[in-house]
PDB file of N, CA and C in Angstrom:
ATOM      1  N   UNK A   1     -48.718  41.775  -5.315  1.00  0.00           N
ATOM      2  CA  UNK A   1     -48.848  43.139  -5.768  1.00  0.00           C
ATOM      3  C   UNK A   1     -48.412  44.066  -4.627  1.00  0.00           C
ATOM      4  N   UNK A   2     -47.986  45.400  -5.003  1.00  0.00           N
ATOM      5  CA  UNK A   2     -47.305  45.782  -4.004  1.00  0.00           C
ATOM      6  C   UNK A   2     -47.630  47.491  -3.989  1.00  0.00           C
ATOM      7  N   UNK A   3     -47.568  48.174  -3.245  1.00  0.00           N
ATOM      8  CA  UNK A   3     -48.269  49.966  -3.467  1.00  0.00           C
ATOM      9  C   UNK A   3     -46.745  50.478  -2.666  1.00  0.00           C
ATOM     10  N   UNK A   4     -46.276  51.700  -3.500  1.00  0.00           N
ATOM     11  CA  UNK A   4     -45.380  52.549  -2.476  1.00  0.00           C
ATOM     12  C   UNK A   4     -46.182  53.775  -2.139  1.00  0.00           C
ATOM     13  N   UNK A   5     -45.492  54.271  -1.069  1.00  0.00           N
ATOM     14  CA  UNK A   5     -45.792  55.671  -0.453  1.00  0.00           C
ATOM     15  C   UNK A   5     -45.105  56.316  -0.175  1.00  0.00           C
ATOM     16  N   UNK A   6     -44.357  57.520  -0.728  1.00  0.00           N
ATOM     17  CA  UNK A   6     -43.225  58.477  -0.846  1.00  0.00           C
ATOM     18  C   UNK A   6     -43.685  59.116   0.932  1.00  0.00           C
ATOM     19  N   UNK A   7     -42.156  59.231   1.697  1.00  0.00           N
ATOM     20  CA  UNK A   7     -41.778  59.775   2.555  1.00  0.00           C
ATOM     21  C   UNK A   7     -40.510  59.994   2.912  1.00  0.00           C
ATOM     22  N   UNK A   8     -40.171  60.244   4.354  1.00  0.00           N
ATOM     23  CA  UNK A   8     -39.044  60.489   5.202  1.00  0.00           C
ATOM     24  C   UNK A   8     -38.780  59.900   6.227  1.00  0.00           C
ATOM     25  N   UNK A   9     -37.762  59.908   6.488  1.00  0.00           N
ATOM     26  CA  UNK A   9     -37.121  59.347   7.810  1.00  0.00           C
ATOM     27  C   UNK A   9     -36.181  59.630   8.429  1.00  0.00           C
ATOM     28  N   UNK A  10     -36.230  59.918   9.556  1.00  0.00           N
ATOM     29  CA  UNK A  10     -35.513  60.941  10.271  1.00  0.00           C
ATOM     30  C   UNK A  10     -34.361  60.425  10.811  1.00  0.00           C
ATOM     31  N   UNK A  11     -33.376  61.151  10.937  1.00  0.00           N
ATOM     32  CA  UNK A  11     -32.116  60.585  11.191  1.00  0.00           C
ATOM     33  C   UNK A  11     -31.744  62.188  12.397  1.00  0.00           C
ATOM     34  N   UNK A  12     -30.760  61.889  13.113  1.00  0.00           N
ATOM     35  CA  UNK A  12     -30.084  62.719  13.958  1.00  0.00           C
ATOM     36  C   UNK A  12     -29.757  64.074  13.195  1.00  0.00           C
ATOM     37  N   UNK A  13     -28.864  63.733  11.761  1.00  0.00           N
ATOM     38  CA  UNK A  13     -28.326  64.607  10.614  1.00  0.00           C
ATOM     39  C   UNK A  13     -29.472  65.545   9.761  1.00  0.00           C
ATOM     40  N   UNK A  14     -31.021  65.065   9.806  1.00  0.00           N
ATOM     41  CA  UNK A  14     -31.670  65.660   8.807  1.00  0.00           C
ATOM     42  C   UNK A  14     -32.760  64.387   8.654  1.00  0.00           C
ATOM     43  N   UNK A  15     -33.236  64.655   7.281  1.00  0.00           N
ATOM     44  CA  UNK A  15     -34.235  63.913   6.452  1.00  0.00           C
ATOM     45  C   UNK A  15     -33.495  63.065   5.093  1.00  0.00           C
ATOM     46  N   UNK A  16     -33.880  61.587   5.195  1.00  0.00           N
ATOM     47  CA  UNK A  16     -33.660  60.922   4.289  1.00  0.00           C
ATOM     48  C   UNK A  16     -34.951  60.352   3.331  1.00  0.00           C
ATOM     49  N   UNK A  17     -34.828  60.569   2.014  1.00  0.00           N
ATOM     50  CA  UNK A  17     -36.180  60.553   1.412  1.00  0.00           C
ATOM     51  C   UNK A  17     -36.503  58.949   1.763  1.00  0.00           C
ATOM     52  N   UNK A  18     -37.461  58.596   1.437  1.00  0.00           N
ATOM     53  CA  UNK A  18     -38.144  57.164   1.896  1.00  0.00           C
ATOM     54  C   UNK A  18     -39.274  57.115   1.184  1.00  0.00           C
ATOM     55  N   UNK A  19     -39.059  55.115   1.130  1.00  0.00           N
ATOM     56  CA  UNK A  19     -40.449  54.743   0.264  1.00  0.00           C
ATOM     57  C   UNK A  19     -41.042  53.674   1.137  1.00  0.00           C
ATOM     58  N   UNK A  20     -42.056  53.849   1.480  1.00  0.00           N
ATOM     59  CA  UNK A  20     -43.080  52.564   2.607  1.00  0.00           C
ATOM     60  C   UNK A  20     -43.085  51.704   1.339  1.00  0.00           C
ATOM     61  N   UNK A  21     -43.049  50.458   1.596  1.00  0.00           N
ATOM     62  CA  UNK A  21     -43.903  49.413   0.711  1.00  0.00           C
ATOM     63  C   UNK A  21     -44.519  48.411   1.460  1.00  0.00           C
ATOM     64  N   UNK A  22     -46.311  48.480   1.039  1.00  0.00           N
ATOM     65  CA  UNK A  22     -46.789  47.861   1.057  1.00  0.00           C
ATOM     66  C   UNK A  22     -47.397  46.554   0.468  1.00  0.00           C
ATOM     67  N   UNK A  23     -47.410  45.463   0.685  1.00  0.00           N
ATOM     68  CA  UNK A  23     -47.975  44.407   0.254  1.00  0.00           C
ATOM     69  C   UNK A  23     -49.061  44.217   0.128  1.00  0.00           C
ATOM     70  N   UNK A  24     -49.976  44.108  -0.734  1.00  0.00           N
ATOM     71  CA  UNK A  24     -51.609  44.025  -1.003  1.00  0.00           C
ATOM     72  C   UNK A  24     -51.766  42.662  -1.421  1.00  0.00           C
ATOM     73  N   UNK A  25     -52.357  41.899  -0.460  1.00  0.00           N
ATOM     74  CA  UNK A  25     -52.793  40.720  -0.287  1.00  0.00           C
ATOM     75  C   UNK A  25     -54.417  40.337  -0.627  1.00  0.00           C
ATOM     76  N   UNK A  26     -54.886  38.884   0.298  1.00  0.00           N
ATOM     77  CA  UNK A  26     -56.675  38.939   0.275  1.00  0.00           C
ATOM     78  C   UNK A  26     -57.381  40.137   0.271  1.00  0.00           C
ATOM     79  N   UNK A  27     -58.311  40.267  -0.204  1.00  0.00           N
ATOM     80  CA  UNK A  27     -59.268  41.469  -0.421  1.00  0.00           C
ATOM     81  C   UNK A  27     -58.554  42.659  -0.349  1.00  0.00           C
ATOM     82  N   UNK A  28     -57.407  43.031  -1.142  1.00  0.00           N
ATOM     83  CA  UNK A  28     -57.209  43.972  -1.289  1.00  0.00           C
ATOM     84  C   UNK A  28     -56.850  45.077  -0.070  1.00  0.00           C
ATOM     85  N   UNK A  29     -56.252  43.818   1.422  1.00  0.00           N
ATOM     86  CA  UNK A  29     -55.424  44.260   2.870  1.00  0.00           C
ATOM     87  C   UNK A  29     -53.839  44.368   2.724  1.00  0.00           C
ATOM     88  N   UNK A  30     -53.903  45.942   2.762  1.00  0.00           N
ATOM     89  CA  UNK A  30     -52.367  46.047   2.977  1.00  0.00           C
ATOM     90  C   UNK A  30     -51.837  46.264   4.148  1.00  0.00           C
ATOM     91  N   UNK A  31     -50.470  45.179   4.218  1.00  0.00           N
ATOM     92  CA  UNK A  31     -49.534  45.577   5.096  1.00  0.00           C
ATOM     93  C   UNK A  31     -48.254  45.556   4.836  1.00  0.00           C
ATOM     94  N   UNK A  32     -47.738  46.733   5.613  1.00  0.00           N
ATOM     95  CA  UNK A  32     -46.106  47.457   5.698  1.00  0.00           C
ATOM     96  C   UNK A  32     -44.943  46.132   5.282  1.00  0.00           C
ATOM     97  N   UNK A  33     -44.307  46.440   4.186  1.00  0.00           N
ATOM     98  CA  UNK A  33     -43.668  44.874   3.975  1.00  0.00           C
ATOM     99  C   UNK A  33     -42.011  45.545   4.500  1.00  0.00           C
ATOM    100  N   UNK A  34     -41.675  46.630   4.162  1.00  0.00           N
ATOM    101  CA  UNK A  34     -40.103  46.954   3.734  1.00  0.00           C
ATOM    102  C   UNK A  34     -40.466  48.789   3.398  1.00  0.00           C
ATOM    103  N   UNK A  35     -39.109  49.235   4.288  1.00  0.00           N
ATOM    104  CA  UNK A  35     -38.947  50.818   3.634  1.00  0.00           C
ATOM    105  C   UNK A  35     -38.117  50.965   3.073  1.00  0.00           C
ATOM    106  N   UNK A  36     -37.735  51.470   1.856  1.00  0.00           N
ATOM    107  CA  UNK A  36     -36.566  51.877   1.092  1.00  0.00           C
ATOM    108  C   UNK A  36     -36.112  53.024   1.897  1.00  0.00           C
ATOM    109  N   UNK A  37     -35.004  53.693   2.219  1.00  0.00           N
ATOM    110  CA  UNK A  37     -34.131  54.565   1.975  1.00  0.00           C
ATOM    111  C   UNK A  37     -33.116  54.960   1.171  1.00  0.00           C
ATOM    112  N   UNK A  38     -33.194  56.182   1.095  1.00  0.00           N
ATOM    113  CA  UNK A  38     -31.876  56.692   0.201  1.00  0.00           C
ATOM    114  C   UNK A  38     -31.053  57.304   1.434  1.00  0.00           C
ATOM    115  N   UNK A  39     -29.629  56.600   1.693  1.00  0.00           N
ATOM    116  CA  UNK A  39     -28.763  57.173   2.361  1.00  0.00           C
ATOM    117  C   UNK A  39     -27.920  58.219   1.794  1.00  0.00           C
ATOM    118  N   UNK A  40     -27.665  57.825   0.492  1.00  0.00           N
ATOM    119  CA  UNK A  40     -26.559  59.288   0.039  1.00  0.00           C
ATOM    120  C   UNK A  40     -27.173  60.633   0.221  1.00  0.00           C
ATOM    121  N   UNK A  41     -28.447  60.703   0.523  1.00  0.00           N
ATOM    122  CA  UNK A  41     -29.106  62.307   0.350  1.00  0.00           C
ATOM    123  C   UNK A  41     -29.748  62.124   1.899  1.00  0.00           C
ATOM    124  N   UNK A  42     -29.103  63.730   2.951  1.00  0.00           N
ATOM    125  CA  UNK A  42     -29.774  63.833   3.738  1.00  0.00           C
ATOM    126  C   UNK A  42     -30.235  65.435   3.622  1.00  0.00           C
ATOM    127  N   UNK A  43     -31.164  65.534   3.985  1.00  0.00           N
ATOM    128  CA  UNK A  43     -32.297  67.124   3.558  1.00  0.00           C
ATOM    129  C   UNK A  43     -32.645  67.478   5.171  1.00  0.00           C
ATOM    130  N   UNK A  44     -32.469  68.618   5.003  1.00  0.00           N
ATOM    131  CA  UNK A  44     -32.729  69.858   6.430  1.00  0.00           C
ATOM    132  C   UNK A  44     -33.809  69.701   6.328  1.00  0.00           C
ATOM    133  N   UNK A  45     -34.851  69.966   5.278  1.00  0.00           N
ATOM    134  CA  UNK A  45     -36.011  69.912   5.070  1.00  0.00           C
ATOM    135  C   UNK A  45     -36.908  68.291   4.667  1.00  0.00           C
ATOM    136  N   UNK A  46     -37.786  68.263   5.408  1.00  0.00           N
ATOM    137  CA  UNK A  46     -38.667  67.339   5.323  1.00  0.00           C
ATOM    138  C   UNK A  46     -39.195  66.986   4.185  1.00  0.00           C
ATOM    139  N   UNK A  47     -39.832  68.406   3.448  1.00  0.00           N
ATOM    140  CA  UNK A  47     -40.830  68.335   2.072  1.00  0.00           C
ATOM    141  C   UNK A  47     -39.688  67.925   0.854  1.00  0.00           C
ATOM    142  N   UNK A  48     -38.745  68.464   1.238  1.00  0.00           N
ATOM    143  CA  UNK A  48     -37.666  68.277   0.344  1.00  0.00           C
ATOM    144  C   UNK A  48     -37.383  66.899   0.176  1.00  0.00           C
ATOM    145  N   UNK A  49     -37.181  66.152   1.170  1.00  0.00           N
ATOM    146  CA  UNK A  49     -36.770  64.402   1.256  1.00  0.00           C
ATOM    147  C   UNK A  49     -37.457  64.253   0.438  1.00  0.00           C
ATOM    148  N   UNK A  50     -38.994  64.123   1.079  1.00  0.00           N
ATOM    149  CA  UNK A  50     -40.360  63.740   0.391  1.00  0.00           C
ATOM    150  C   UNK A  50     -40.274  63.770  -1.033  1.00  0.00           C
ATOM    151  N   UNK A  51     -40.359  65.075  -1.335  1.00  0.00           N
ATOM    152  CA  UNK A  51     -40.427  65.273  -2.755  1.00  0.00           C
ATOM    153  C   UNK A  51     -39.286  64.473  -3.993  1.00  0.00           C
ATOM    154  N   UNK A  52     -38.066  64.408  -3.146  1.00  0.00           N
ATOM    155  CA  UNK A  52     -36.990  63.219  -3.757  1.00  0.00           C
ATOM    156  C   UNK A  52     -37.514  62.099  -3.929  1.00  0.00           C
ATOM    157  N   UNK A  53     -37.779  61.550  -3.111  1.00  0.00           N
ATOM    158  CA  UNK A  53     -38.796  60.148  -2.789  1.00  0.00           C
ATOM    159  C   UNK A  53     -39.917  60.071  -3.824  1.00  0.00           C
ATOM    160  N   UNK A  54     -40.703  60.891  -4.244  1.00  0.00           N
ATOM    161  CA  UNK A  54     -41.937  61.070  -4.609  1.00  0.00           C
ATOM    162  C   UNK A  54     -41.050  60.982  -6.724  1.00  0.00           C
ATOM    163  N   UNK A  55     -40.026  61.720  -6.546  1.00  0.00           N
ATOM    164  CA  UNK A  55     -39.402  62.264  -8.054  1.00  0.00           C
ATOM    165  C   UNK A  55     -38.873  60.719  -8.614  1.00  0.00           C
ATOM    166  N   UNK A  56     -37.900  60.231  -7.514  1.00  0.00           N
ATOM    167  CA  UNK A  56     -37.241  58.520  -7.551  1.00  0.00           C
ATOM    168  C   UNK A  56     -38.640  57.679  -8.131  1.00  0.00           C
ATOM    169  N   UNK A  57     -40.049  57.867  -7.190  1.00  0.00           N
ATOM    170  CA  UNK A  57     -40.923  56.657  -7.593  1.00  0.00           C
ATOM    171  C   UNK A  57     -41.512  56.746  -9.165  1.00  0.00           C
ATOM    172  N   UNK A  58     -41.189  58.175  -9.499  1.00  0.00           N
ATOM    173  CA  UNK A  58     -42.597  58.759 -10.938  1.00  0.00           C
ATOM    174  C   UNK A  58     -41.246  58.053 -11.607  1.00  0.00           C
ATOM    175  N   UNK A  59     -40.295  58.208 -11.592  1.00  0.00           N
ATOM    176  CA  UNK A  59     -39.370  57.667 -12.491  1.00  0.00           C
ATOM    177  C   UNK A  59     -39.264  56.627 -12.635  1.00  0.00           C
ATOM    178  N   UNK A  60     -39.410  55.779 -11.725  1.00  0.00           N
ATOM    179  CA  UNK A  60     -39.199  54.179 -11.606  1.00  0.00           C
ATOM    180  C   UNK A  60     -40.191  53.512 -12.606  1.00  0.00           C
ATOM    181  N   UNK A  61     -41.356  54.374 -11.982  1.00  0.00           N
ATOM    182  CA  UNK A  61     -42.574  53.864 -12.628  1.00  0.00           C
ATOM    183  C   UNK A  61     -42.633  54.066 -14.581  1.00  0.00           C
ATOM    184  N   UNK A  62     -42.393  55.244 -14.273  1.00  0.00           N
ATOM    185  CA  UNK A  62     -42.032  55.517 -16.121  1.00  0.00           C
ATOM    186  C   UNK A  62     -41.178  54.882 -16.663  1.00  0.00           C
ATOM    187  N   UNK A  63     -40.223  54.277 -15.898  1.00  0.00           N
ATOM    188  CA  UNK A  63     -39.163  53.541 -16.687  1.00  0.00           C
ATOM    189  C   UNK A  63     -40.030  52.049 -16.588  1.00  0.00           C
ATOM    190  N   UNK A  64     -40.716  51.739 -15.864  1.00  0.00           N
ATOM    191  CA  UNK A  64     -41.422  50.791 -16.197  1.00  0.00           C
ATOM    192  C   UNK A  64     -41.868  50.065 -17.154  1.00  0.00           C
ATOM    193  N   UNK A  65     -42.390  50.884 -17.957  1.00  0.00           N
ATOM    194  CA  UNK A  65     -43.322  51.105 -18.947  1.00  0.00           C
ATOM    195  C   UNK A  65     -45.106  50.816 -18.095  1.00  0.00           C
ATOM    196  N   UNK A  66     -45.967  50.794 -19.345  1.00  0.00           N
ATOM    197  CA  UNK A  66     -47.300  50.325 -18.698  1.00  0.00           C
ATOM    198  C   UNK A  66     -47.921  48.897 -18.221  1.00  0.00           C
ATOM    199  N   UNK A  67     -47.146  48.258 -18.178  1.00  0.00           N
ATOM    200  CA  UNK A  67     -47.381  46.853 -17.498  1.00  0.00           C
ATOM    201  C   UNK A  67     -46.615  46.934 -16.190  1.00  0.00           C
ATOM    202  N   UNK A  68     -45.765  47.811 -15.521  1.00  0.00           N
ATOM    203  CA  UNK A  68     -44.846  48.157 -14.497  1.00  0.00           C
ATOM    204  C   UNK A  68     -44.125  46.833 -14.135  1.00  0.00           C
ATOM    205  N   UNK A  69     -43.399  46.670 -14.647  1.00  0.00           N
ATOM    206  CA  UNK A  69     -42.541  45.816 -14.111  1.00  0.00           C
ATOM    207  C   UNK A  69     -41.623  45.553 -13.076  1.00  0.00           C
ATOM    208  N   UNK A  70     -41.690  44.617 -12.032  1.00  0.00           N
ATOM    209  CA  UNK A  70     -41.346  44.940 -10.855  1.00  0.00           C
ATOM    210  C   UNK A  70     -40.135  44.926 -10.783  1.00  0.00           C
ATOM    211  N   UNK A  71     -39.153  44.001 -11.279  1.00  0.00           N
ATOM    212  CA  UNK A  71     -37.675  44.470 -11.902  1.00  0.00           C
ATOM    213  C   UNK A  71     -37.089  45.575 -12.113  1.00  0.00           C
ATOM    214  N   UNK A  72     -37.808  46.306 -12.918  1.00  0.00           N
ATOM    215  CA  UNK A  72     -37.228  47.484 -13.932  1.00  0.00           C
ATOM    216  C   UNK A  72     -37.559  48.596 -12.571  1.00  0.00           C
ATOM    217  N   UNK A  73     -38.894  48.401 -12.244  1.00  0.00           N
ATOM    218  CA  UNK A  73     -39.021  49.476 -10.595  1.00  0.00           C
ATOM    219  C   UNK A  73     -38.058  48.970  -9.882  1.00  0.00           C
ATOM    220  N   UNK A  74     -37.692  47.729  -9.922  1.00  0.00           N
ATOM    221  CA  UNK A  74     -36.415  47.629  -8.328  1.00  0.00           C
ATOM    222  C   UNK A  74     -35.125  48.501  -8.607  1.00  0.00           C
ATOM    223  N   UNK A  75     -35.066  48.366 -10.438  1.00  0.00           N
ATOM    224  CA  UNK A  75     -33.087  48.075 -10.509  1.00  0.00           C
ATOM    225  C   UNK A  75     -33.471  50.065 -10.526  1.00  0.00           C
ATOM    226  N   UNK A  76     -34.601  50.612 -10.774  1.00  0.00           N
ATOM    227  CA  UNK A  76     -34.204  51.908 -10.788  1.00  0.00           C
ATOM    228  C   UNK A  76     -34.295  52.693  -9.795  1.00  0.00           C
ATOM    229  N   UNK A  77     -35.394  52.460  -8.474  1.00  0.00           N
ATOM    230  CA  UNK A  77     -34.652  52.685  -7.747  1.00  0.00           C
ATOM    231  C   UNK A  77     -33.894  52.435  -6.927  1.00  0.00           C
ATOM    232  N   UNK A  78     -33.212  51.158  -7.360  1.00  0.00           N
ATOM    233  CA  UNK A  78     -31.655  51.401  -6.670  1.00  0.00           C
ATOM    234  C   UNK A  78     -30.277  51.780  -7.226  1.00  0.00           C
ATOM    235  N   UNK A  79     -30.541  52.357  -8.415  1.00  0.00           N
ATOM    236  CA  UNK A  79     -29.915  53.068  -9.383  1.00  0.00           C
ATOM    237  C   UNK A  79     -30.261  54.634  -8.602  1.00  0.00           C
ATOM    238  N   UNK A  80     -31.252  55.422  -8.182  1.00  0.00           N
ATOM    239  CA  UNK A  80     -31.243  56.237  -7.351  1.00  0.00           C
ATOM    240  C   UNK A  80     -30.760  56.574  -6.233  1.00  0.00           C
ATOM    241  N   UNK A  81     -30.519  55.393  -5.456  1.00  0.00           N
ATOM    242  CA  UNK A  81     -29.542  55.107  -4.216  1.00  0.00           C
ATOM    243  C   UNK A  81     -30.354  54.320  -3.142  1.00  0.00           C
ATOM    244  N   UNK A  82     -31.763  53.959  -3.435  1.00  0.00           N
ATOM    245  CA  UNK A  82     -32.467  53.454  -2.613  1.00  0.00           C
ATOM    246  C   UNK A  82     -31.835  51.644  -2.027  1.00  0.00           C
ATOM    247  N   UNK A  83     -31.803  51.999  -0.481  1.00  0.00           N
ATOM    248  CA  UNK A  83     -32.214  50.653  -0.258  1.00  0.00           C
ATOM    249  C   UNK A  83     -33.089  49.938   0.933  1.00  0.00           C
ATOM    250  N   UNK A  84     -32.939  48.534   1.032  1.00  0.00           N
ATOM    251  CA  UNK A  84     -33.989  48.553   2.458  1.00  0.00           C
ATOM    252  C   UNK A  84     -33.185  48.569   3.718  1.00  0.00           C
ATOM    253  N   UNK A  85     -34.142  49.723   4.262  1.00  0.00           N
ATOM    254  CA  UNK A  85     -34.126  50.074   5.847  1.00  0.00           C
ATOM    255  C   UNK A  85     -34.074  48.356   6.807  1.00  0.00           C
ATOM    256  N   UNK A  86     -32.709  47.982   7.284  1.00  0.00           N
ATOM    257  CA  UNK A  86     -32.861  47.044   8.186  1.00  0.00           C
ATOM    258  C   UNK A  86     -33.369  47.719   9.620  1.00  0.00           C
ATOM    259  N   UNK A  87     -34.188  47.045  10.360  1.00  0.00           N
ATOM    260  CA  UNK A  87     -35.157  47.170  11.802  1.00  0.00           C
ATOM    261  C   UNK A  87     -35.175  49.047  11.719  1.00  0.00           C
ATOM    262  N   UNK A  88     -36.242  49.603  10.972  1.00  0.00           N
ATOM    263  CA  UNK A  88     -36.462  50.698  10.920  1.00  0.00           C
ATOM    264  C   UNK A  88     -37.148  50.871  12.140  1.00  0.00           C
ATOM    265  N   UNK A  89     -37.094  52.331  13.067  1.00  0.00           N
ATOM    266  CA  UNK A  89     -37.717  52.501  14.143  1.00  0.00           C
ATOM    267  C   UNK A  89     -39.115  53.433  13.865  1.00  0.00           C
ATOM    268  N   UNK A  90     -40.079  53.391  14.450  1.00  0.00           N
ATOM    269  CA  UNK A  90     -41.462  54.416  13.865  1.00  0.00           C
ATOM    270  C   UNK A  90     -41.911  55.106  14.928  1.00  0.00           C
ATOM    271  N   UNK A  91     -42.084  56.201  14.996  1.00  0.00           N
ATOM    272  CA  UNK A  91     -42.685  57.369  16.134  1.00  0.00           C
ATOM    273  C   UNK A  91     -43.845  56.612  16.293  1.00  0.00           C
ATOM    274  N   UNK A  92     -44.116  57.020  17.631  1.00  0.00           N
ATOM    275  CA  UNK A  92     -45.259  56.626  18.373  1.00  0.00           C
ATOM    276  C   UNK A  92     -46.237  57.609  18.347  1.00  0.00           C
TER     277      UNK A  92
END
């Protein structure tokens, strides 16, 4: 089972929207598995990425339907432009 968390990630150019995914394992312990990025969209603004990020996941999920299927969430957002961040770097 797996939880996203709509964000950003900063690049030299701006803000690229971003999705954390976490892995939810034993008792319900998550850890950081993979970040999606969307490279085609970079945003001056931060809230702005975010909010892309946040618009990509409600959609994914609705296209889901109510059993969410983890398929139908992958192929859409990468039909959005999302993909995974290879060796992402994280502020200290």
């Amino acid at each position: 089972m797996y939880r996203f968390e709509p964000g950003s990630y900063q690049t030299p150019s701006g803000f690229l929207p971003a999705l954390a995914c976490f892995k939810i394992g034993k008792n319900k312990v998550e850890s950081l598995d993979y970040i999606l990025t969307n490279t085609e969209i970079i945003e001056p603004n931060e809230e702005k990425a975010v909010g892309i990020a946040e618009k990509s996941l409600s959609k994914a999920f609705k296209n889901s339907g109510k059993k969410g299927n983890e398929q139908i969430i992958a192929n859409s957002l990468k039909a959005d432009g999302f993909k995974i961040m290879e060796n992402p770097k994280f502020a200290k």
